[in-house]
N, C-alpha and C. Protein backbone atom coordinates (compact mmCIF):
# COMPACT_ATOMS: atom_id res chain seq x y z
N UNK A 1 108.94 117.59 166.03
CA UNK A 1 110.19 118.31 165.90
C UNK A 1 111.34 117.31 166.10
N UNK A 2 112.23 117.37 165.12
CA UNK A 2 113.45 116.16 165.32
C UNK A 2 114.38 116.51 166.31
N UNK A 3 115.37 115.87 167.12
CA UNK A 3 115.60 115.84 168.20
C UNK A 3 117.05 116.05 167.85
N UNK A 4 118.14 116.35 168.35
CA UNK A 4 119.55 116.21 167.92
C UNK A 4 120.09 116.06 169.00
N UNK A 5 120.50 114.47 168.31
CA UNK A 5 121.12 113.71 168.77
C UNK A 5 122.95 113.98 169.19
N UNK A 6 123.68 113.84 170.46
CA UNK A 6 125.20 113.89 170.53
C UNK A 6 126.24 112.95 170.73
N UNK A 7 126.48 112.59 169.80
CA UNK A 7 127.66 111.80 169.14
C UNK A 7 128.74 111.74 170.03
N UNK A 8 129.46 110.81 170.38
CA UNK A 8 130.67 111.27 171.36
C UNK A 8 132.07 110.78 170.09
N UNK A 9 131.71 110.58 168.85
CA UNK A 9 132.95 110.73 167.92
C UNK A 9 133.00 111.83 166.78
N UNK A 10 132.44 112.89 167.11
CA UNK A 10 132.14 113.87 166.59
C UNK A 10 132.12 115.06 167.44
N UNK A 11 133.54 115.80 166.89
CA UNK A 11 133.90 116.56 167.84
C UNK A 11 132.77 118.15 168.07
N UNK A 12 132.15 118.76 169.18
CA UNK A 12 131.42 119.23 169.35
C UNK A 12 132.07 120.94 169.10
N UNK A 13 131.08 122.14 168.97
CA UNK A 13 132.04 123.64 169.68
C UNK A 13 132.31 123.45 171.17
N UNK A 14 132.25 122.93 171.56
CA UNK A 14 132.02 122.56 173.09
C UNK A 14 133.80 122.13 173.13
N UNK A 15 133.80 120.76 172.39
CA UNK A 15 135.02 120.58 172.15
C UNK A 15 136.21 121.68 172.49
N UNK A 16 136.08 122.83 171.61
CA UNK A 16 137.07 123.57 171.32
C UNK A 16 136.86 124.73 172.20
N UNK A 17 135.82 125.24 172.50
CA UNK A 17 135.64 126.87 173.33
C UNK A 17 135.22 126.18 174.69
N UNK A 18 135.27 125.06 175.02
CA UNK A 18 135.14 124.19 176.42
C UNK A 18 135.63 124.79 177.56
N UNK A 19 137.25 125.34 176.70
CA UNK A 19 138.51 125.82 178.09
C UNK A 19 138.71 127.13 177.97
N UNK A 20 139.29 127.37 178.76
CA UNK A 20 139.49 129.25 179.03
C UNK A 20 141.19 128.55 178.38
N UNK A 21 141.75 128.03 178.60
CA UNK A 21 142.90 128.06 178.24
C UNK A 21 143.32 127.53 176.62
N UNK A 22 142.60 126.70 175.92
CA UNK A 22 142.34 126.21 174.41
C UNK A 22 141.57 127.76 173.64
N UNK A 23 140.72 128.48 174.33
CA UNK A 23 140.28 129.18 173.74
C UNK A 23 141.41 130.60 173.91
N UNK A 24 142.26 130.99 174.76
CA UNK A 24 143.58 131.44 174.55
C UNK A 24 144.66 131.09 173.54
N UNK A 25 144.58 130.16 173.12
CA UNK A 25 145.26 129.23 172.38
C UNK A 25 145.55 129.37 170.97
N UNK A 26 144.07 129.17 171.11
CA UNK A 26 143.50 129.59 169.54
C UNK A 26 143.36 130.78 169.09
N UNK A 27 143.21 131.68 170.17
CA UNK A 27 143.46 133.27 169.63
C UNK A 27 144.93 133.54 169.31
N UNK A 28 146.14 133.03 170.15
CA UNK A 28 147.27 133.82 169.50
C UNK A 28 147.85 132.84 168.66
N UNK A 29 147.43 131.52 168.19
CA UNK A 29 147.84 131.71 167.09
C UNK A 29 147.03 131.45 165.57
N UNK A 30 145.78 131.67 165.68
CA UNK A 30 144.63 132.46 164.46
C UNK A 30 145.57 133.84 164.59
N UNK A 31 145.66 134.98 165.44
CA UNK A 31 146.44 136.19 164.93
C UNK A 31 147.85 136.47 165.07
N UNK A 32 148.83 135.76 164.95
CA UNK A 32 149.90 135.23 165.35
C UNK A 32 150.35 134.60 164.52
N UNK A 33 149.40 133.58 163.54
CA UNK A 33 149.70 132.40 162.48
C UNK A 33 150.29 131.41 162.93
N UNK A 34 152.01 131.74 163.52
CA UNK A 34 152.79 130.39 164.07
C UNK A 34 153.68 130.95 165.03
N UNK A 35 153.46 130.49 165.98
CA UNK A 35 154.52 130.48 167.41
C UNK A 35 155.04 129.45 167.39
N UNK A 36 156.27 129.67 168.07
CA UNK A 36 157.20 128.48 168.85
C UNK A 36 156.44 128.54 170.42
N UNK A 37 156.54 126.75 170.77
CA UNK A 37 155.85 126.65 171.67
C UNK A 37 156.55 128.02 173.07
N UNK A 38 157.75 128.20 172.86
CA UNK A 38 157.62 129.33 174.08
C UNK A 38 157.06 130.92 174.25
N UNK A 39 157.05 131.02 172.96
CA UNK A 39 156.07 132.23 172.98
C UNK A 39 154.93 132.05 172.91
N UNK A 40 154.46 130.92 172.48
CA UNK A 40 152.66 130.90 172.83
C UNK A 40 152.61 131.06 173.95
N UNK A 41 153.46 130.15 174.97
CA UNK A 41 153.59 130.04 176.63
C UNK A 41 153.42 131.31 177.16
N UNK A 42 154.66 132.13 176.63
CA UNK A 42 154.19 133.59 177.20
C UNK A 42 153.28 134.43 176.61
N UNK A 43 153.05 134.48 175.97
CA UNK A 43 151.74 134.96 175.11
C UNK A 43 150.37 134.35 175.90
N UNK A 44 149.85 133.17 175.97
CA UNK A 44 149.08 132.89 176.97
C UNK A 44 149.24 132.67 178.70
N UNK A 45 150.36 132.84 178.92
CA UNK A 45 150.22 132.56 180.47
C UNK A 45 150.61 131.22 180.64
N UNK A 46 150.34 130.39 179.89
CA UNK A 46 149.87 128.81 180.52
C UNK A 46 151.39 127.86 180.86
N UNK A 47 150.97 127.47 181.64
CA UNK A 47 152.57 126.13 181.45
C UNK A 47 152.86 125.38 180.41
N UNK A 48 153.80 124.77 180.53
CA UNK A 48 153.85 123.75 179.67
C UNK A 48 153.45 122.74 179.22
N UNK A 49 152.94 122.38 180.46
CA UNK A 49 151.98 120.93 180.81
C UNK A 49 150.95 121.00 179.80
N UNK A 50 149.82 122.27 180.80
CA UNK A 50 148.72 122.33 179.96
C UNK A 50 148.66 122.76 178.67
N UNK A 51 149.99 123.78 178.44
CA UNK A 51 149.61 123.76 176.97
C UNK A 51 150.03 123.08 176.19
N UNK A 52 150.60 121.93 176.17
CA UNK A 52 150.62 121.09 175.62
C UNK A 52 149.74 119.93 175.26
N UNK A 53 148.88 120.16 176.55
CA UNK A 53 147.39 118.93 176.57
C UNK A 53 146.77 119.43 175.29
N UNK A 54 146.03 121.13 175.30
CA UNK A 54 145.54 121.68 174.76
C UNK A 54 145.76 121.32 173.41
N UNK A 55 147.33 122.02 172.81
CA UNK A 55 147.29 121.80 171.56
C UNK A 55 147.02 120.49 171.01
N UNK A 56 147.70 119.41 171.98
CA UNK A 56 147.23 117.60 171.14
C UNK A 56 146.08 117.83 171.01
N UNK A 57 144.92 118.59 171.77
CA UNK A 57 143.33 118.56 171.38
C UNK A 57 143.25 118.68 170.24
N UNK A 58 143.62 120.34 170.05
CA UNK A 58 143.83 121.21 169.04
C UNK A 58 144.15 120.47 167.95
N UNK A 59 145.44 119.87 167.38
CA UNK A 59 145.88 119.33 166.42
C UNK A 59 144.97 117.99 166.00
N UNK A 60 144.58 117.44 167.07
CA UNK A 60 143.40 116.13 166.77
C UNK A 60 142.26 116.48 165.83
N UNK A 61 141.94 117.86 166.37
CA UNK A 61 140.54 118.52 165.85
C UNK A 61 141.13 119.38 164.16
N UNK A 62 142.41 119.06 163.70
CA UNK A 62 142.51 119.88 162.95
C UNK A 62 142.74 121.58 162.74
N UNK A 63 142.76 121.92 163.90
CA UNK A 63 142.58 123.88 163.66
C UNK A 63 144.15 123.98 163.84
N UNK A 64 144.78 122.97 164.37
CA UNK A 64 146.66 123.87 164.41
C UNK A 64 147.16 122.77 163.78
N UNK A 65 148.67 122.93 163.43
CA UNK A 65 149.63 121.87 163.58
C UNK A 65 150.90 122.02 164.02
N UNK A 66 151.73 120.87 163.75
CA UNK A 66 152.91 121.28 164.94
C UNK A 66 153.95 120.96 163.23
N UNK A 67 155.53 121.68 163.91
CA UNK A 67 156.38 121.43 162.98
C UNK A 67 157.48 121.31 163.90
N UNK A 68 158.35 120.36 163.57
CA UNK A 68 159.53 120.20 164.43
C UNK A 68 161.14 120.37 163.68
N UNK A 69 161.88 121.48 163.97
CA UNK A 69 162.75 121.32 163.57
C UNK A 69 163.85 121.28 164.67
N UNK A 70 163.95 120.10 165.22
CA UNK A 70 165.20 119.81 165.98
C UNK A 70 164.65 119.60 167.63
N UNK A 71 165.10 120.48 168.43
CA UNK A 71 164.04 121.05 169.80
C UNK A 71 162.98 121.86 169.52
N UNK A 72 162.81 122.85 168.27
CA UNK A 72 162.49 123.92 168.25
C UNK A 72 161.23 123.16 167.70
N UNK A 73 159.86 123.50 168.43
CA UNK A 73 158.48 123.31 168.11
C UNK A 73 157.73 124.41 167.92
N UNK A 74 156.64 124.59 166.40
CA UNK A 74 156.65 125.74 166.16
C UNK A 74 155.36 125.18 165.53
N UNK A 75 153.94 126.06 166.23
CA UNK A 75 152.42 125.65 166.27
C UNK A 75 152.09 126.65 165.10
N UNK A 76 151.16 125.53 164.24
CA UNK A 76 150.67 126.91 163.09
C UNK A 76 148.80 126.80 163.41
N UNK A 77 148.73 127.92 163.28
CA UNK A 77 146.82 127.61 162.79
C UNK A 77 146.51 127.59 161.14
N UNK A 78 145.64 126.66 161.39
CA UNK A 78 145.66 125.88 160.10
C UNK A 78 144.37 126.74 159.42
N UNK A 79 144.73 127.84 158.81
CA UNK A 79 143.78 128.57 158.11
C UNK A 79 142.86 127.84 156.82
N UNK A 80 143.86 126.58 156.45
CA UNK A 80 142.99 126.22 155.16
C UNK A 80 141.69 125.06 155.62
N UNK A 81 141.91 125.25 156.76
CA UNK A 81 140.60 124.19 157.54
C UNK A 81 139.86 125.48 158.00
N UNK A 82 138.25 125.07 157.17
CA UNK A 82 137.14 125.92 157.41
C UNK A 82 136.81 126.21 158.44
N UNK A 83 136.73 125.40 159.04
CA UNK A 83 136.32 125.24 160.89
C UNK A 83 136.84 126.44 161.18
N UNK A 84 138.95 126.28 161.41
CA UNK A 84 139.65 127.28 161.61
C UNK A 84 139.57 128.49 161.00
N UNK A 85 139.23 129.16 159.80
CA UNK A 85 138.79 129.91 159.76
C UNK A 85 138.02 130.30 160.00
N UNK A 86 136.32 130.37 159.77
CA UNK A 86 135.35 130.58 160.28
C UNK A 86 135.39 131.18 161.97
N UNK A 87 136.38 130.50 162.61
CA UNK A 87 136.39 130.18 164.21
C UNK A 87 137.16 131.56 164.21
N UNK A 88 138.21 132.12 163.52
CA UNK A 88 138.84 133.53 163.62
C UNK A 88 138.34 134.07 163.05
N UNK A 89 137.45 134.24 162.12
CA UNK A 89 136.47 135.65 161.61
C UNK A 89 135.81 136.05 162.69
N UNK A 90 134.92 134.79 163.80
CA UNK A 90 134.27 135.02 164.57
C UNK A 90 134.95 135.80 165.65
N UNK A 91 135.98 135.25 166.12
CA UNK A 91 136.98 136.06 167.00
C UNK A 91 137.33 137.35 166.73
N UNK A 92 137.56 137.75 165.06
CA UNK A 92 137.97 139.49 164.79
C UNK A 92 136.73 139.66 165.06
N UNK A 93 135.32 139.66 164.25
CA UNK A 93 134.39 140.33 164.61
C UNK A 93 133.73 140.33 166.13
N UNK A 94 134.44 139.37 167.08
CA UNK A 94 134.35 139.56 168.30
C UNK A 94 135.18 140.83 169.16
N UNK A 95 136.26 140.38 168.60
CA UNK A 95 137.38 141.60 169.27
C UNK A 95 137.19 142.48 168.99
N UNK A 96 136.70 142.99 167.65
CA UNK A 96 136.80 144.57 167.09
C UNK A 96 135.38 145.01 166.83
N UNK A 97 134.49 144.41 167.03
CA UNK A 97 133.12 145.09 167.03
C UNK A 97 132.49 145.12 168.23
């Protein structure tokens, strides 16, 4: 039986559903689409600090991105990355079934 092997440049699900707070993250804005970073803040609870760690994850891995117009920072989930989708189908059919 072949063995599978773990890569440490190859980002894992582990990666992404790792945190209670990344996996908040990613729910409001997969159903949300795009927040400004202060309503994600209140929308998840989290500070600023950490959610800011989070999303650089996030954006590294591809599932969000950031847009800057001026001060105003405004997080999208990046629906046309499979990953990211796939990852919110799983979440509706989590939430609603």
């Amino acid at each position: 039986m072949p063995t599978t092997e773990i890569t440490e440049n190859k980002p894992l699900v582990e990666d992404v559903l790792g945190s209670r707070a990344r996996v908040k993250i990613i729910k409001a804005l997969a159903f949300n689409e795009e927040l400004t970073i202060s309503l994600l803040i209140s929308k998840t609870r989290l500070n600023y600090v950490i959610a800011m760690k989070h999303l650089k994850k996030l954006e590294s891995l591809n599932l969000i991105s950031e847009k800057r117009f001026g001060r105003i920072r405004i997080f999208r989930y990046n629906i046309e990355n499979l990953k990211a989708r796939s990852l919110k189908k799983f979440m509706e059919i989590w939430e609603n079934g």
